[in-house]
Protein backbone atom coordinates (compact mmCIF):
# COMPACT_ATOMS: atom_id res chain seq x y z
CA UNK A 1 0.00 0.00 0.00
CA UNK A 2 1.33 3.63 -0.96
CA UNK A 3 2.19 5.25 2.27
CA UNK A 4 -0.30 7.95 3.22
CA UNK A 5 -0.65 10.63 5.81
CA UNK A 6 -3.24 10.18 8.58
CA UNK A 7 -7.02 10.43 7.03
CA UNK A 8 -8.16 14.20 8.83
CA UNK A 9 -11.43 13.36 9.22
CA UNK A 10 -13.70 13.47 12.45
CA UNK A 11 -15.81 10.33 13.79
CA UNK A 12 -17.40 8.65 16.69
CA UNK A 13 -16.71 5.28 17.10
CA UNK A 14 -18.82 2.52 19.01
CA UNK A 15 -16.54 -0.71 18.80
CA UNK A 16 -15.24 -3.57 20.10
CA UNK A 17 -11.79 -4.04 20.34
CA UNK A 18 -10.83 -7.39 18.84
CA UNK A 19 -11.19 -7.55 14.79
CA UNK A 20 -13.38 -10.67 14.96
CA UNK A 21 -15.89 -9.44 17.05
CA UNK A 22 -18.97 -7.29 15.26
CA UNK A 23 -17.61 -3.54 14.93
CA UNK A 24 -19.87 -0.49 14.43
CA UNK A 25 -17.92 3.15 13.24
CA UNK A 26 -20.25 6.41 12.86
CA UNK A 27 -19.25 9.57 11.50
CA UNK A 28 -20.69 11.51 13.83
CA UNK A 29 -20.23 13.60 17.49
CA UNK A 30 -17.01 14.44 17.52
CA UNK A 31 -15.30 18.00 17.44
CA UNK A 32 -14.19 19.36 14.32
CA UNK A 33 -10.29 18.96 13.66
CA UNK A 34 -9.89 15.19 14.93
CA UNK A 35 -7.37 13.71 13.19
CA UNK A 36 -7.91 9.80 13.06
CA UNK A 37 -5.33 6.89 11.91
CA UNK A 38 -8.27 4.32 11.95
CA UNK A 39 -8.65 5.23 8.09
CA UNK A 40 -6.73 6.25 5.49
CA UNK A 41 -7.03 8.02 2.00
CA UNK A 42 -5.94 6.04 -1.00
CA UNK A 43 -6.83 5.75 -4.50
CA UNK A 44 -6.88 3.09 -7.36
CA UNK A 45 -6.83 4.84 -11.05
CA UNK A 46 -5.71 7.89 -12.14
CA UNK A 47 -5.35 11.93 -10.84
CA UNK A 48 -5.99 13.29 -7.43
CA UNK A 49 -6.46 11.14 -4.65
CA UNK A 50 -9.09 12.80 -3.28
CA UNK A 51 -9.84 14.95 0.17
CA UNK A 52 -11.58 12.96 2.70
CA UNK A 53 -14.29 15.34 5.53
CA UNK A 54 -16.83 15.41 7.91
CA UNK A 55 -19.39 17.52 6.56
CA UNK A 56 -22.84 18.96 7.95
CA UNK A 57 -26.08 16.59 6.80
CA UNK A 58 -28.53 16.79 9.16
CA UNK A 59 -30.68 13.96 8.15
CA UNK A 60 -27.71 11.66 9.24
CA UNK A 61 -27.94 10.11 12.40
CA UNK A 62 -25.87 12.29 14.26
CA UNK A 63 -25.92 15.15 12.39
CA UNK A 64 -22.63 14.41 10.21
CA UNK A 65 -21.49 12.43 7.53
CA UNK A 66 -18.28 11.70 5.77
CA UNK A 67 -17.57 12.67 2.37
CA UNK A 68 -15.18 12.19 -0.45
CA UNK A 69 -15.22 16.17 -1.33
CA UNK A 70 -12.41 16.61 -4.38
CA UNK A 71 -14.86 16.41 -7.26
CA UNK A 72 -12.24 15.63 -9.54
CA UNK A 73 -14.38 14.46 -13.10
CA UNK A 74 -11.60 11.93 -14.22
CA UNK A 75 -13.72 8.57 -15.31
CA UNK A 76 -10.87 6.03 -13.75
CA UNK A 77 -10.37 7.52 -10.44
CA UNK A 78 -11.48 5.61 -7.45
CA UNK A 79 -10.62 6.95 -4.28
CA UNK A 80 -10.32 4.96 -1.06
CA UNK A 81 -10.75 5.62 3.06
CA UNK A 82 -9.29 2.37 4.17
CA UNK A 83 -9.90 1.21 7.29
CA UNK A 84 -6.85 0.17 8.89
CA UNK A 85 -7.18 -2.80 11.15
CA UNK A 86 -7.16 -5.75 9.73
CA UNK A 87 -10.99 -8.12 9.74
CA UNK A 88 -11.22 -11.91 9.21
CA UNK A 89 -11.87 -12.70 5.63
CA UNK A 90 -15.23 -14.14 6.19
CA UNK A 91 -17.41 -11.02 7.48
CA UNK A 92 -20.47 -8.62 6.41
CA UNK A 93 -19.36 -5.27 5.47
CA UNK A 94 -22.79 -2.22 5.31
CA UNK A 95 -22.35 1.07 4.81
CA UNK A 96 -24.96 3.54 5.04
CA UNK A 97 -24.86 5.91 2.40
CA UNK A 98 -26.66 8.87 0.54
CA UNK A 99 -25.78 9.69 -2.69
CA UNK A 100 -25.30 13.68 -3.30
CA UNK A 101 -24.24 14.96 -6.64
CA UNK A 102 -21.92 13.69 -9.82
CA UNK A 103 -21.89 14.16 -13.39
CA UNK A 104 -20.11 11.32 -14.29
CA UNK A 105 -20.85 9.30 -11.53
CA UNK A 106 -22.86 9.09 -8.42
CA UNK A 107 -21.05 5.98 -7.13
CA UNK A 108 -20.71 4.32 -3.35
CA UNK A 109 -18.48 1.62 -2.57
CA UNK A 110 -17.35 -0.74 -0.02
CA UNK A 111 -14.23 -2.82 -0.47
CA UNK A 112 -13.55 -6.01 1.03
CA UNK A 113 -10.17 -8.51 1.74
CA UNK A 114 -8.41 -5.30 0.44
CA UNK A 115 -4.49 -6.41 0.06
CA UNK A 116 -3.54 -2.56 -0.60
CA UNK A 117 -5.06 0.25 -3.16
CA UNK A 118 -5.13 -1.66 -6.40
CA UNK A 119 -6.37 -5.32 -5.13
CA UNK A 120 -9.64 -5.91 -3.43
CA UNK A 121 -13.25 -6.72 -3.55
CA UNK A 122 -15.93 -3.84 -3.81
CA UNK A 123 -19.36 -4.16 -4.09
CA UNK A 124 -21.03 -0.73 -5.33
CA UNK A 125 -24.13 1.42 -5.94
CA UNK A 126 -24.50 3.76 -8.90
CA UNK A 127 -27.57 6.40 -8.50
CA UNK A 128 -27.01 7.85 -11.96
CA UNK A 129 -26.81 3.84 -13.91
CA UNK A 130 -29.56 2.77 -10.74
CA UNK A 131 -27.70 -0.58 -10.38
CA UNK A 132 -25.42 -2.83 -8.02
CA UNK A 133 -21.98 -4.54 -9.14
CA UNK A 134 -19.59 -6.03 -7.91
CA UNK A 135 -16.13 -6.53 -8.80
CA UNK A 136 -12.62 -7.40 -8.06
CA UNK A 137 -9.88 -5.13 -8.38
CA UNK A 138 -6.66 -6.84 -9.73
CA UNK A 139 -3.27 -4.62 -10.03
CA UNK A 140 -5.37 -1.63 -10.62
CA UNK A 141 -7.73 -3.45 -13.05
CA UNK A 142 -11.53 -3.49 -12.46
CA UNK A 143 -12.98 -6.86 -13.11
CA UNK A 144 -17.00 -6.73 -13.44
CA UNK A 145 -18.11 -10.57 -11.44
CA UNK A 146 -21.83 -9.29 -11.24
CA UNK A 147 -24.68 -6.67 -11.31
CA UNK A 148 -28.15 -6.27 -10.97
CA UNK A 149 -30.51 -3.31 -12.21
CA UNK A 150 -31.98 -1.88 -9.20
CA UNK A 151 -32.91 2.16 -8.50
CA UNK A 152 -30.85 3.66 -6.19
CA UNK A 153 -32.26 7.00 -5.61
CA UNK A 154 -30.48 10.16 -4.92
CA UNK A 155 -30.35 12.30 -2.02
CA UNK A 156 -31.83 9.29 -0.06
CA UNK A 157 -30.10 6.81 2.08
CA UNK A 158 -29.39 3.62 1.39
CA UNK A 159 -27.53 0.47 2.92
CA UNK A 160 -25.47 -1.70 0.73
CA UNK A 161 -23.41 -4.49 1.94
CA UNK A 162 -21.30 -7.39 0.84
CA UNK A 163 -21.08 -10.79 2.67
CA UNK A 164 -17.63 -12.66 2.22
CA UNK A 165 -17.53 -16.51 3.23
CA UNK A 166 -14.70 -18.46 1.57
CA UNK A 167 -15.28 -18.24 -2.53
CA UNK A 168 -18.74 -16.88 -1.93
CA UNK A 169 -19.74 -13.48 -2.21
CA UNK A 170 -23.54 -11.88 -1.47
CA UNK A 171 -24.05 -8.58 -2.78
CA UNK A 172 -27.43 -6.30 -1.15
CA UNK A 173 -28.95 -2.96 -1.07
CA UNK A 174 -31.66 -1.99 1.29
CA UNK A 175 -31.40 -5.54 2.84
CA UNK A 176 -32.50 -7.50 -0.32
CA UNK A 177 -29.71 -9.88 -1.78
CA UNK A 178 -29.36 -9.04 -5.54
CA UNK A 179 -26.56 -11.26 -6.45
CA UNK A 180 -23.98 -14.26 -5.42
CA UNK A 181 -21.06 -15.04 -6.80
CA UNK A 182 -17.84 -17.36 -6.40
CA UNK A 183 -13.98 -16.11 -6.63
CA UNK A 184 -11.14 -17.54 -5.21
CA UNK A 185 -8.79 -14.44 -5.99
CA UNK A 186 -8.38 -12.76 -2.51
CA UNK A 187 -9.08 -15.29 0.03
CA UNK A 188 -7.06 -14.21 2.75
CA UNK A 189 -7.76 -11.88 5.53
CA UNK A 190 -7.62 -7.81 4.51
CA UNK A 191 -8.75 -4.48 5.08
CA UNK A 192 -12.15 -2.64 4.28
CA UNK A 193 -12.84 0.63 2.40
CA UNK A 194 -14.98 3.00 1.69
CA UNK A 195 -15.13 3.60 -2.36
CA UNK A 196 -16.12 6.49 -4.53
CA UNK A 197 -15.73 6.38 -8.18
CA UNK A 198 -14.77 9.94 -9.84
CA UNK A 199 -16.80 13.02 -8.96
CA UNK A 200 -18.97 11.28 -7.10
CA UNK A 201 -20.36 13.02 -3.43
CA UNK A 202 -21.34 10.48 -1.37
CA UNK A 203 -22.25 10.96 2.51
CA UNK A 204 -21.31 7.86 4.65
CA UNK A 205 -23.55 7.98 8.25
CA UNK A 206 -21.85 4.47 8.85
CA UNK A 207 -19.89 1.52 8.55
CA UNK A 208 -20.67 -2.00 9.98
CA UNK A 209 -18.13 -4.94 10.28
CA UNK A 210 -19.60 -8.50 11.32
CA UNK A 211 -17.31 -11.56 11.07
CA UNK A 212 -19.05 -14.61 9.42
CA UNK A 213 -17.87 -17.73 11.93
């Protein structure tokens, strides 16, 4: 992974402490200019990496939300807050997310078994195509495995998450499974991200980590 200077963002955080026990972060109640090494700004593709911020939204559950706010138009650019404790390889990642404003994309991510800013799993949500994919991320390279046509509407919030156990992989939004599929190219333990694609402004409210076994 590209070494990277401390995410500034600002955060609660309700966890436990051990990685394979069910973890629950929320952007939310905590004084402006926290800095936090619990996640990290990285980015797969091309251009600026992006700027990472806790920004007003008060229809987020504690008033705040973090946002990916460089709105950067380049199509290939994917940029990352990676969580930086390691997770088991069989967990459920959800975010909760609302999807803002983008031209070229309107895009939320989550990334799972992430080896380091150009391999991983994401699953992600696309307001402006209103459907769910998910992919794998080899040396930079994104990999379509699956998608399903679904609306994801704009300016509202939604929950997406993806379910890793062994090869199999369960992709949902809103709490209804769209698609499964098997892979066998990460199967070791990694790191989870949040995922934007281009100029995409997403608001994250949340992230939930729940180990499998």
């Amino acid at each position: 992974m590209r070494p990277s200077a401390p995410l500034a963002l600002l955060f609660a955080m309700s966890l436990l402490t051990s990685a394979a026990h069910a973890q629950h972060v929320a952007f939310g109640d905590v004084e402006r200019g926290t800095a936090s090494k619990d996640f990290v700004p990285a980015l797969t593709g091309g251009d600026r990496q992006g700027e990472w911020k806790l920004v007003d939204d008060a229809t987020a559950d504690r008033g705040k939300a973090l946002a990916q706010v460089d709105a950067d138009p380049t199509d290939y650019r994917f940029p990352l807050a990676i969580y930086m404790p390691t997770v088991q390889s069989d967990i459920e990642a959800t975010i909760h997310f609302r999807p803002i404003s983008g031209k070229v994309d309107q895009a939320a991510g989550v990334a799972v078994r992430l080896v380091n800013r150009n391999n991983y799993y994401v699953a992600r949500a696309n307001a402006l195509e209103n459907n769910v994919r998910f992919y794998r991320v080899i040396a930079g390279r994104r990999e379509q495995i699956a998608t399903a046509n679904v609306p994801v509407d704009s300016g509202k919030w939604h929950t997406l998450g993806l379910r890793a156990e062994g090869p199999r992989f369960t992709v949902s939004l809103d709490g209804k499974a769209l698609h499964t599929s098997i892979d066998t190219t990460f199967p070791a333990p990694g790191k989870i991200a949040l995922w934007t694609k281009a100029d995409s402004l997403i608001h994250f409210d949340w992230l939930d980590i729940k180990p499998v076994k």
